[in-house]
N, C-alpha and C. Protein backbone atom coordinates (compact mmCIF):
# COMPACT_ATOMS: atom_id res chain seq x y z
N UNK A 1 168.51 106.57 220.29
CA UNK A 1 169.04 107.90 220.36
C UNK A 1 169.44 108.18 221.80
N UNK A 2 170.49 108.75 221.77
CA UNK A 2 171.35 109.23 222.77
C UNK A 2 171.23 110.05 223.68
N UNK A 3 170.89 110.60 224.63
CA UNK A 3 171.10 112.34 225.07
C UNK A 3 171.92 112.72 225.65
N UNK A 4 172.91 113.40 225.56
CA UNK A 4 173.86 113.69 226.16
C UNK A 4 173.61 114.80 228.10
N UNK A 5 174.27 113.73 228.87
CA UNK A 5 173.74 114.63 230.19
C UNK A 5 175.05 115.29 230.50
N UNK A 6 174.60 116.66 230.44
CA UNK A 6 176.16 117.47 230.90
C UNK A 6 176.28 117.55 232.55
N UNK A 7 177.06 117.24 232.80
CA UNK A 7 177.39 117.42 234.65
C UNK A 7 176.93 118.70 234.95
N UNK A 8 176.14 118.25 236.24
CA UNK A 8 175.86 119.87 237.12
C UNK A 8 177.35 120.51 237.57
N UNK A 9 177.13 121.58 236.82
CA UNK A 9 178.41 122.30 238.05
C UNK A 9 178.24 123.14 239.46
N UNK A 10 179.28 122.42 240.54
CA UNK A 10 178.94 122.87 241.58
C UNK A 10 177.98 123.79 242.40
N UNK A 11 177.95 124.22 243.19
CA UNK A 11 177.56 125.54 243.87
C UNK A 11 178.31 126.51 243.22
N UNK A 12 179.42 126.53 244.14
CA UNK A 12 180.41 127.32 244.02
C UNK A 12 181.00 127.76 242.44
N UNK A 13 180.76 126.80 241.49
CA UNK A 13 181.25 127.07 240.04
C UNK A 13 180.52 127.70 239.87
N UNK A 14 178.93 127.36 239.59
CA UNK A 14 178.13 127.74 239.62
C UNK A 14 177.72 129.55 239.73
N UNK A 15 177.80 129.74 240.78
CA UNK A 15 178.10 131.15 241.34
C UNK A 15 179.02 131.61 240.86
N UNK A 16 180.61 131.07 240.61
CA UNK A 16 181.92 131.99 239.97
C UNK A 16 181.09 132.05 238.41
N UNK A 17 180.41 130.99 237.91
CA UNK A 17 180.28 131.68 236.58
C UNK A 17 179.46 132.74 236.18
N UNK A 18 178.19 133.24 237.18
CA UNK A 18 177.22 133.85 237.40
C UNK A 18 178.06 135.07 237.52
N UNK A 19 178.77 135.41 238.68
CA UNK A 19 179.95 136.42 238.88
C UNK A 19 180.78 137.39 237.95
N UNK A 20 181.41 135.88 237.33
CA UNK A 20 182.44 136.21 235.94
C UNK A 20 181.38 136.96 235.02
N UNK A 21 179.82 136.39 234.72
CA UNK A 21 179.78 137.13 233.73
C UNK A 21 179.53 138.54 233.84
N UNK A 22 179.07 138.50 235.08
CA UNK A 22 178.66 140.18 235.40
C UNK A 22 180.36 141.19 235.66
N UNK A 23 180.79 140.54 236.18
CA UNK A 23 182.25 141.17 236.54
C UNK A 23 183.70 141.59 235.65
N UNK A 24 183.41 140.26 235.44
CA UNK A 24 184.46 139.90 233.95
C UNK A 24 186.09 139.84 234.62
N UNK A 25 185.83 140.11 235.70
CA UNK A 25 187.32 139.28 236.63
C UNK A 25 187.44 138.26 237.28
N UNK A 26 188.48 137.36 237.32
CA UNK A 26 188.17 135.94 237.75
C UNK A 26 188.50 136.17 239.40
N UNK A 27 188.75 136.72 239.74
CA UNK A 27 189.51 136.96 241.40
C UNK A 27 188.78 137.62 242.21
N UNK A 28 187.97 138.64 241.39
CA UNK A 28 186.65 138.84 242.28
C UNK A 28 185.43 138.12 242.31
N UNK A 29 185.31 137.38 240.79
CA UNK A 29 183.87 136.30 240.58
C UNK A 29 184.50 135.23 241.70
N UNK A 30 185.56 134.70 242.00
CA UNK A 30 186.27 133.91 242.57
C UNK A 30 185.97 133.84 243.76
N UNK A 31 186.12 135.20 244.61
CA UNK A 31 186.06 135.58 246.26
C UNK A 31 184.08 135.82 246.65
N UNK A 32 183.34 136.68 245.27
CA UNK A 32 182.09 136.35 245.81
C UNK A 32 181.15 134.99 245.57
N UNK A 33 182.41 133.95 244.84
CA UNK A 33 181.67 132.59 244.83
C UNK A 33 181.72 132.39 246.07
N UNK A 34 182.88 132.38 246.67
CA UNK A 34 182.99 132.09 248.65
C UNK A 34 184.15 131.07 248.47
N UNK A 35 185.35 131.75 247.40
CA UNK A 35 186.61 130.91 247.41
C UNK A 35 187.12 131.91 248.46
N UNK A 36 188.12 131.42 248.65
CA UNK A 36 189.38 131.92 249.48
C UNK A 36 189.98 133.05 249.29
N UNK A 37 190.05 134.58 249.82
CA UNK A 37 190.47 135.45 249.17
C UNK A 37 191.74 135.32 249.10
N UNK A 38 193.07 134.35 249.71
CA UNK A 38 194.22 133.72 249.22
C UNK A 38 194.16 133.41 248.37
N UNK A 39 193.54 132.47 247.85
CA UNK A 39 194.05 131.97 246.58
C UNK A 39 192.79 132.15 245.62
N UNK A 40 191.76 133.47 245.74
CA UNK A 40 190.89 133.80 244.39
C UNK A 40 191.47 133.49 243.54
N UNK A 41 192.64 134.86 243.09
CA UNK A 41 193.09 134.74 242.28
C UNK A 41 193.70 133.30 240.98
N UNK A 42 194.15 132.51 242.11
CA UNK A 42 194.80 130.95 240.94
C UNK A 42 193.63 130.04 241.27
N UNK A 43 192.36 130.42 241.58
CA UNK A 43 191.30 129.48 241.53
C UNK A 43 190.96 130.15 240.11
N UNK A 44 190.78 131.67 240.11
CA UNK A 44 189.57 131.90 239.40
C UNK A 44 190.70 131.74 238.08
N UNK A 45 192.06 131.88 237.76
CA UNK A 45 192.58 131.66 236.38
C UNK A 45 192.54 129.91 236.28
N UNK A 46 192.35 129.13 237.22
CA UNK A 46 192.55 128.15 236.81
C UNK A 46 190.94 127.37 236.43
N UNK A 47 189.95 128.18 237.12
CA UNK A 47 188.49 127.67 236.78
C UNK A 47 188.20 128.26 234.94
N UNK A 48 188.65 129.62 234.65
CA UNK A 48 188.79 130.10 233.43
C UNK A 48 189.14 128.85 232.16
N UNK A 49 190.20 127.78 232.52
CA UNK A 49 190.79 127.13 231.79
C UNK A 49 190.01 125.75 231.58
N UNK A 50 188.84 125.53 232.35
CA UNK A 50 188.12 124.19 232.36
C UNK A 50 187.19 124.33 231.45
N UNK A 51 187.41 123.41 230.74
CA UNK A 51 186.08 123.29 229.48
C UNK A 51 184.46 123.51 230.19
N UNK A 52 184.03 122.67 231.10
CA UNK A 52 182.93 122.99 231.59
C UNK A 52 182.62 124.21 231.94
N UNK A 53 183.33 124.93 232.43
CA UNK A 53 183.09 126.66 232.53
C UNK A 53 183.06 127.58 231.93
N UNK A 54 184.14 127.40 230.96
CA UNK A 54 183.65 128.15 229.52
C UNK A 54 182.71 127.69 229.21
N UNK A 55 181.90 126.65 228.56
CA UNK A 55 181.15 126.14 228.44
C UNK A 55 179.89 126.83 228.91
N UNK A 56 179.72 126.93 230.34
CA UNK A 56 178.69 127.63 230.90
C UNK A 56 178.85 129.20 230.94
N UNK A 57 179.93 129.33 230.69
CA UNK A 57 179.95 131.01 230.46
C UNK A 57 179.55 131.28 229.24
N UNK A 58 179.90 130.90 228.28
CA UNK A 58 179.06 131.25 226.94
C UNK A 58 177.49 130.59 226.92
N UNK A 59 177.17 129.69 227.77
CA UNK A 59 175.49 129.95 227.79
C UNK A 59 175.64 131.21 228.26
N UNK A 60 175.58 131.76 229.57
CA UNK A 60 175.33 132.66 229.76
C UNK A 60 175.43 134.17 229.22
N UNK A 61 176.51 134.08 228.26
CA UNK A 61 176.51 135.23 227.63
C UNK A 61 175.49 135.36 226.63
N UNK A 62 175.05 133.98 225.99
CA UNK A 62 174.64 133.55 224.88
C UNK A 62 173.07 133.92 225.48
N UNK A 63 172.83 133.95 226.20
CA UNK A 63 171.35 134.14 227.34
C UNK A 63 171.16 135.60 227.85
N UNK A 64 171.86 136.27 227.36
CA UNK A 64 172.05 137.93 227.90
C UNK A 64 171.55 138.63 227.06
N UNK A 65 170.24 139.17 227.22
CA UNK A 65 169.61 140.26 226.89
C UNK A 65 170.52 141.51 226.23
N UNK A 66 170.39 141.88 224.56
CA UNK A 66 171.05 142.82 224.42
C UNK A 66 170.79 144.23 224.93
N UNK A 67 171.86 145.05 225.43
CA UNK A 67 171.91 146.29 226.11
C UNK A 67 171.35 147.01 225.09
N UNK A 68 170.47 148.00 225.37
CA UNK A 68 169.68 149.02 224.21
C UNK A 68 171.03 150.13 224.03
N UNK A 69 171.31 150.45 224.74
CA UNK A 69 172.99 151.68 225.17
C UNK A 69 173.95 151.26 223.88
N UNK A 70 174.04 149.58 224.13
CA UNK A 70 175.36 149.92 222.85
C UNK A 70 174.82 149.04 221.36
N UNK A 71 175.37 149.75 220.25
CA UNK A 71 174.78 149.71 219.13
C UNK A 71 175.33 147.80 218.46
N UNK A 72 174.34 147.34 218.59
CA UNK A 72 175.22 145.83 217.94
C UNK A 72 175.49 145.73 216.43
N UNK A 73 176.14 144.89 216.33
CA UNK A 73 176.61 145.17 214.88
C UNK A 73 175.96 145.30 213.56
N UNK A 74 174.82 144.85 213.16
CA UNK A 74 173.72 145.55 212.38
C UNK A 74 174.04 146.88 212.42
N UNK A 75 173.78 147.39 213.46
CA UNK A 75 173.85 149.09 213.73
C UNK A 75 174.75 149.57 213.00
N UNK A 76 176.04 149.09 213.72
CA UNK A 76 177.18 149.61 213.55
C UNK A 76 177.74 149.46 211.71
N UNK A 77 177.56 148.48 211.59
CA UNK A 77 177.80 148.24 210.05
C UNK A 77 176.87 149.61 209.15
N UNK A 78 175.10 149.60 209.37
CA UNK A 78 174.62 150.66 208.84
C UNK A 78 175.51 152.05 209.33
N UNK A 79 175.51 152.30 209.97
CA UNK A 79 176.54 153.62 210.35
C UNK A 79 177.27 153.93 210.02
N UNK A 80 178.62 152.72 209.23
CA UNK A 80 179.50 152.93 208.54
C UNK A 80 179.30 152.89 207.01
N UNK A 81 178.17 152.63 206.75
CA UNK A 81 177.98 152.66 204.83
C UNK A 81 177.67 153.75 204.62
N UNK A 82 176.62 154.51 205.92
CA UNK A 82 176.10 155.90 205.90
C UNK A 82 177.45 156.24 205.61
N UNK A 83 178.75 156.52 205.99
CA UNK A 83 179.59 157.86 205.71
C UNK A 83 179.92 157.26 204.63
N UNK A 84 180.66 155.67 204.33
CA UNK A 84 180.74 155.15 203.13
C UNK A 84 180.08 156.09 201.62
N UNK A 85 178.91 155.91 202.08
CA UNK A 85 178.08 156.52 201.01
C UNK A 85 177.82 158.00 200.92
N UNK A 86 177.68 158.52 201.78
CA UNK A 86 177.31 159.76 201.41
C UNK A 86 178.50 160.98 200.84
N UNK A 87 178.33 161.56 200.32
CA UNK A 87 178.65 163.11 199.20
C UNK A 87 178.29 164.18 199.27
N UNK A 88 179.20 164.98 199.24
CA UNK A 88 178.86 166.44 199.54
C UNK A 88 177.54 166.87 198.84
N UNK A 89 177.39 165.59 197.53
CA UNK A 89 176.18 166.08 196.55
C UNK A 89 174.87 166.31 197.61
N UNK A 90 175.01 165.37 198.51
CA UNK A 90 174.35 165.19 199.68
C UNK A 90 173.69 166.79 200.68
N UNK A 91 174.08 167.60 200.38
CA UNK A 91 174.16 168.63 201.07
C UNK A 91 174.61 169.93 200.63
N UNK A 92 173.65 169.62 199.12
CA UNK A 92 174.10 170.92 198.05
C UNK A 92 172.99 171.00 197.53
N UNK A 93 172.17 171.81 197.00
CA UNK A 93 171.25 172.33 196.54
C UNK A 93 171.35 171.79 194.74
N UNK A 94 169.96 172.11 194.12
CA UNK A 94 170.67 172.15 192.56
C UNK A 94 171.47 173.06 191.63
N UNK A 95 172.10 174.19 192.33
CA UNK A 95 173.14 174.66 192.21
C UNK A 95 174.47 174.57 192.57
N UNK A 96 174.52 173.75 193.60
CA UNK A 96 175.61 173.53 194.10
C UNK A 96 175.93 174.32 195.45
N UNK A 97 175.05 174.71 195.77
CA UNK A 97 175.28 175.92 197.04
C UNK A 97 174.92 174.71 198.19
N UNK A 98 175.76 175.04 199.20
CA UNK A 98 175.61 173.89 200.15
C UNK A 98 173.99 174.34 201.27
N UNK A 99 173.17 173.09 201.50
CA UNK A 99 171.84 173.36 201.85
C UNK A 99 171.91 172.48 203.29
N UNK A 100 171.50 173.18 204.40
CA UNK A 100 171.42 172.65 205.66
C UNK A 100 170.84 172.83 206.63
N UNK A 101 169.28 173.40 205.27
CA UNK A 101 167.46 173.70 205.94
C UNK A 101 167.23 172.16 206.27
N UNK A 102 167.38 171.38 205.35
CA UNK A 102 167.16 170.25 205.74
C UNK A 102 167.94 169.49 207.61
N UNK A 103 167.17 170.15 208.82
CA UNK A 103 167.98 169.31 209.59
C UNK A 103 168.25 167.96 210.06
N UNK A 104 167.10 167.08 209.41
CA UNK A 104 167.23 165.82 209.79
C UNK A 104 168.61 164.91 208.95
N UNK A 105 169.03 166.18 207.77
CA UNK A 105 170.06 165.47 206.77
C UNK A 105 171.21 165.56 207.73
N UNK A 106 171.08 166.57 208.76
CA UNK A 106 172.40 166.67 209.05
C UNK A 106 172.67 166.09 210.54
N UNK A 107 171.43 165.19 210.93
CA UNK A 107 171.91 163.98 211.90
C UNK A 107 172.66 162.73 211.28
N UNK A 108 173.36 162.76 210.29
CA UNK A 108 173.96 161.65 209.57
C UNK A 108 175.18 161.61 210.31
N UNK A 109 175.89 160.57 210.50
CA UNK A 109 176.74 159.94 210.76
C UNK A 109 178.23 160.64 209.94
N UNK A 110 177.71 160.85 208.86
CA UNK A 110 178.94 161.42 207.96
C UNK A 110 179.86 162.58 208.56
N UNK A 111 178.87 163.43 208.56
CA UNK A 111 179.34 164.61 208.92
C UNK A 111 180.04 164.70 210.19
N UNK A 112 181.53 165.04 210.11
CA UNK A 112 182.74 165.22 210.84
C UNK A 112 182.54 166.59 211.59
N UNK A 113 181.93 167.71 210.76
CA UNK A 113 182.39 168.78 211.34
C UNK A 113 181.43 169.76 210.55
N UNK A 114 180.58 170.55 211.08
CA UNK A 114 179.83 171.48 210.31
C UNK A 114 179.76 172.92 211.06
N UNK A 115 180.58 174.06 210.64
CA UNK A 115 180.84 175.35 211.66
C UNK A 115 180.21 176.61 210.63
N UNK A 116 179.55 177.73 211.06
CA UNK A 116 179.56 178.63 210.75
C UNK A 116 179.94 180.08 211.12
N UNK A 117 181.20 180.77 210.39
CA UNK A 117 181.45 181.74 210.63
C UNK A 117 181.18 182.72 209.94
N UNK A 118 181.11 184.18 210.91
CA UNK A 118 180.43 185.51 210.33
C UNK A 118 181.83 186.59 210.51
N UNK A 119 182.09 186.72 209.24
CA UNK A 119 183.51 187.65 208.82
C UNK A 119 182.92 189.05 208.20
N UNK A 120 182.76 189.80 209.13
CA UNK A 120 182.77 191.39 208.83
C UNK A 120 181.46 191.35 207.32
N UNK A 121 180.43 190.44 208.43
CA UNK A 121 179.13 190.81 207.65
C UNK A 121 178.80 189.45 207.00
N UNK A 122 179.84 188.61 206.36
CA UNK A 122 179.88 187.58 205.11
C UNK A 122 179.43 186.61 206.16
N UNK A 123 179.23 185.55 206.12
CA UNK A 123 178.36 184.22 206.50
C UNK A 123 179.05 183.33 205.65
N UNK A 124 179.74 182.33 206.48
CA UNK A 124 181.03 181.22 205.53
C UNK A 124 179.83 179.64 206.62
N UNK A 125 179.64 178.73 205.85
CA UNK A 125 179.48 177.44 206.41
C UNK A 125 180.75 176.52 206.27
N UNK A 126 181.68 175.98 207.06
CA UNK A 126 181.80 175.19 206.46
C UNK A 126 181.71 173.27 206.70
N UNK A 127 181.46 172.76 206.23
CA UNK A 127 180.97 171.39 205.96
C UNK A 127 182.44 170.47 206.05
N UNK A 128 182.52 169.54 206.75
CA UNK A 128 183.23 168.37 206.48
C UNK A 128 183.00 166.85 207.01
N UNK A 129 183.22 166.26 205.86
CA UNK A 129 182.84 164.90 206.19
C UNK A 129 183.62 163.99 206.50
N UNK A 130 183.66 162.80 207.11
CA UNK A 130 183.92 161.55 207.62
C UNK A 130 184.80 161.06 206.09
N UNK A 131 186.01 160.47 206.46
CA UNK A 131 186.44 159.61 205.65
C UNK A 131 185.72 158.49 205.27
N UNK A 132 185.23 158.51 203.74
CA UNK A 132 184.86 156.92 203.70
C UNK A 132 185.89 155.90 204.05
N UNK A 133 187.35 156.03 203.11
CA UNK A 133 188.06 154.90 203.49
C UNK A 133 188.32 154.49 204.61
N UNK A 134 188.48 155.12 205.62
CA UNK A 134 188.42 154.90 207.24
C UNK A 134 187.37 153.99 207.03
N UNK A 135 186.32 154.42 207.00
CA UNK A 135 185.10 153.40 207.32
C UNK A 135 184.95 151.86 206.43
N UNK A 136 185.25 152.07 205.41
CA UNK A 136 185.48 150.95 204.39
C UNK A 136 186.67 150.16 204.98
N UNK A 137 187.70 150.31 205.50
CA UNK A 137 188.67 149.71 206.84
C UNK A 137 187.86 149.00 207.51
N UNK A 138 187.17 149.94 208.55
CA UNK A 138 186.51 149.40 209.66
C UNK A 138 185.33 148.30 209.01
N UNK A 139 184.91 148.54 208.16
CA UNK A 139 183.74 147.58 207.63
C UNK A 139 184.71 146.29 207.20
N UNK A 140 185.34 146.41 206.64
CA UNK A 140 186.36 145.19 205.89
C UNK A 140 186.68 144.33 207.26
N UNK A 141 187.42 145.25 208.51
CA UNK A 141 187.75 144.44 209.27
C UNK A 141 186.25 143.89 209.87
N UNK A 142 185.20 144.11 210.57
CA UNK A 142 184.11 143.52 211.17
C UNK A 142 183.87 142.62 209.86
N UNK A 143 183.78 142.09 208.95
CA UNK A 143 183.49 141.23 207.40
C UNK A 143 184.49 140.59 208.09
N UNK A 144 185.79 140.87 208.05
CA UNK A 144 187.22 139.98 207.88
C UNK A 144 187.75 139.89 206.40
N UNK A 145 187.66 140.78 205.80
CA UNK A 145 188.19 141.39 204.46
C UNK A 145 189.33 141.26 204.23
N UNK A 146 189.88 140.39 203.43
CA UNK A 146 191.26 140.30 203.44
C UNK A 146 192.20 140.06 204.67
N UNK A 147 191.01 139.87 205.54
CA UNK A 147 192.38 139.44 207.06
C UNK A 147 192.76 137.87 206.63
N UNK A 148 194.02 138.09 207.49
CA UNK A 148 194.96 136.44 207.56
C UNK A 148 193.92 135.78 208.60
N UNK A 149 193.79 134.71 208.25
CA UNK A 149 193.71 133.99 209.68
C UNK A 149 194.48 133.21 210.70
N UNK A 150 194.70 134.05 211.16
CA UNK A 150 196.24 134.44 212.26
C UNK A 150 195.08 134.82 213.59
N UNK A 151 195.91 134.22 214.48
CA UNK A 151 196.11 135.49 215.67
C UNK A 151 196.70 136.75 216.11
N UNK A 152 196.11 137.43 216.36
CA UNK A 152 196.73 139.20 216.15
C UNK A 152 197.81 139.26 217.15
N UNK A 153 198.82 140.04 216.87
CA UNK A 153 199.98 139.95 217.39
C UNK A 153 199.82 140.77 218.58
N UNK A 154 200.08 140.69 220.06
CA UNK A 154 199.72 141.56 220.94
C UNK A 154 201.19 141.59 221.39
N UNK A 155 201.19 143.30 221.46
CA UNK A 155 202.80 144.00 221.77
C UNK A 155 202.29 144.06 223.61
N UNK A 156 203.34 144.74 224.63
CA UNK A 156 203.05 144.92 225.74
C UNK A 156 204.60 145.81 225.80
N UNK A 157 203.76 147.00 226.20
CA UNK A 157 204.84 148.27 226.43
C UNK A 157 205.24 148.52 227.52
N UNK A 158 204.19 147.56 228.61
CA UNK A 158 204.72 147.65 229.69
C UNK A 158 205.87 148.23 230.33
N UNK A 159 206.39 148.72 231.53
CA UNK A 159 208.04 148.62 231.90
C UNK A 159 207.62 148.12 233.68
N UNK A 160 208.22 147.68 233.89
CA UNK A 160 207.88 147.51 235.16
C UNK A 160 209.45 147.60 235.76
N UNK A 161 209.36 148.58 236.99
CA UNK A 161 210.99 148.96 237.76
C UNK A 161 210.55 148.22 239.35
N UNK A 162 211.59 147.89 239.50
CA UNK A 162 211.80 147.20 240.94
C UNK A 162 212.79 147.46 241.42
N UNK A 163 212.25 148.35 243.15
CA UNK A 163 213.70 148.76 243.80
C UNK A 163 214.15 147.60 244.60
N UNK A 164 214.85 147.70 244.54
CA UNK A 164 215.52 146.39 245.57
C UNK A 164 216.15 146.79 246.57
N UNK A 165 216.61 146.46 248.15
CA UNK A 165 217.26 147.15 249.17
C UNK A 165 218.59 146.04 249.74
N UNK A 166 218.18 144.91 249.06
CA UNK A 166 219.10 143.94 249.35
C UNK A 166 220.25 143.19 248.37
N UNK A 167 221.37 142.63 248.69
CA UNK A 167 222.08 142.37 247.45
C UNK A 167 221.38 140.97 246.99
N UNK A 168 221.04 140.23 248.35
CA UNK A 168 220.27 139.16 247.50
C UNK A 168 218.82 139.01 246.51
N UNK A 169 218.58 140.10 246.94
CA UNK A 169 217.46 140.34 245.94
C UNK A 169 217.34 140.99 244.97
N UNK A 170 218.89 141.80 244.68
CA UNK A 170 219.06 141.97 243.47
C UNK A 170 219.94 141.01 242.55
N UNK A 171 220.74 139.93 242.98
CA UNK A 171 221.19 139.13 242.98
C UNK A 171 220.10 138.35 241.63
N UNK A 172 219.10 138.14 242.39
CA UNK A 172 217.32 137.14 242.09
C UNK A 172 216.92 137.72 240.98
N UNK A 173 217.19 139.42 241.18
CA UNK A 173 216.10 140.35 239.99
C UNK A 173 217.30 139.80 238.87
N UNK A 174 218.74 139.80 238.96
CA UNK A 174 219.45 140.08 237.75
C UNK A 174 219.16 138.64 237.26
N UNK A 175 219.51 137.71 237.50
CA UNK A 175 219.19 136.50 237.26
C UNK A 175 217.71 136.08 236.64
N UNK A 176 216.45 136.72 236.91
CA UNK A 176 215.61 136.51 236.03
C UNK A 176 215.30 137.19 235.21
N UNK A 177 216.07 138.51 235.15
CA UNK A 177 216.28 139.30 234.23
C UNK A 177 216.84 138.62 233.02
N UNK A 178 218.20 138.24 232.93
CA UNK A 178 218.91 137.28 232.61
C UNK A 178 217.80 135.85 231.86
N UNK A 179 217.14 135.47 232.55
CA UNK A 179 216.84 134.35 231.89
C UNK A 179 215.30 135.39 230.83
N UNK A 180 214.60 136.14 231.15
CA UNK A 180 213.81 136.78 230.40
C UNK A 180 215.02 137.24 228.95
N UNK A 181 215.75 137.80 229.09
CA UNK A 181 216.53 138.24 227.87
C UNK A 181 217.16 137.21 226.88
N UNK A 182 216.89 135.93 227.90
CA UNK A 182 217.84 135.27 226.98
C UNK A 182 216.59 134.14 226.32
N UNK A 183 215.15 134.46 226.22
CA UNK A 183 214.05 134.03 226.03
C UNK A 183 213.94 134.76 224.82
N UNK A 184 214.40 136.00 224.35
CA UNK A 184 213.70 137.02 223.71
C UNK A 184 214.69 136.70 222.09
């Protein structure tokens, strides 16, 4: 039997991956590894692209204590069946009169909107809830419910304007303008 020995990575990798994970930018994990603040930037996209570093970046993520602050997906899934499931029956008496002595019912997740107004004496509640289908969406997509397995199409609305003061440098802009349009 075999064991596989994975290469130490550097100091310096080492540290950019420690960086990256806390930072999550490659150009600053880059400059406090003690790269070059010239060229952080095309160190840290080009360290991004090495198998060994991903590699060690997902230990490390994989080694990260979950944050109590944000809800992981267990959570989040229960949260969404709560509105899934619940009904106005939910918050009606056995007459049908809406009941909201109960206050622990009305820390639920469901409930969108609960106001009471007082009109020349009268007392109006009114109650509204959370779309289930919204949530039955959101649950389908975290499952992968009927998704393609595709990569999701990413638009960029970007605009980016550039003044220019020179003819040769507008000369440069039209010309790669030009070759971007004729890409598209």
């Amino acid at each position: 039997m075999t064991t596989e020995v994975k290469p130490r990575l550097s100091d310096k990798r080492e540290a950019f991956c420690v960086f990256y994970d806390v930072l999550k930018n490659a150009t600053k994990a880059a400059e406090k590894a003690g790269y070059s603040l010239r060229t952080a930037y095309s160190i840290g996209c080009e360290l991004l692209t090495k198998p060994e570093i991903r590699e060690r970046l997902a230990e490390l993520a994989a080694n990260r204590p979950p944050d109590p602050d944000v809800a992981d997906v267990q959570e989040r899934k229960q949260t969404l069946s709560k509105v899934v499931r619940s009904t106005y029956a939910d918050f009606t008496d056995e007459r049908g009169n809406l009941d909201i002595s109960d206050r622990e019912k009305l820390r639920t997740p469901a409930i969108q909107e609960l106001k009471s107004t007082d009109i020349m004496g009268v007392r109006s509640t009114t109650l509204k809830l959370r779309d289930p289908i919204a949530a039955i969406a959101e649950l389908n997509k975290m499952e992968r419910v009927g998704a393609v397995d595709t990569q999701p199409v990413s638009q960029d609305n970007r605009v980016l304007i550039i003044n220019v003061n020179s003819d040769n440098a507008k000369s440069l802009i039209d010309r790669l303008a030009g070759r971007l349009n004729a890409t598209e």
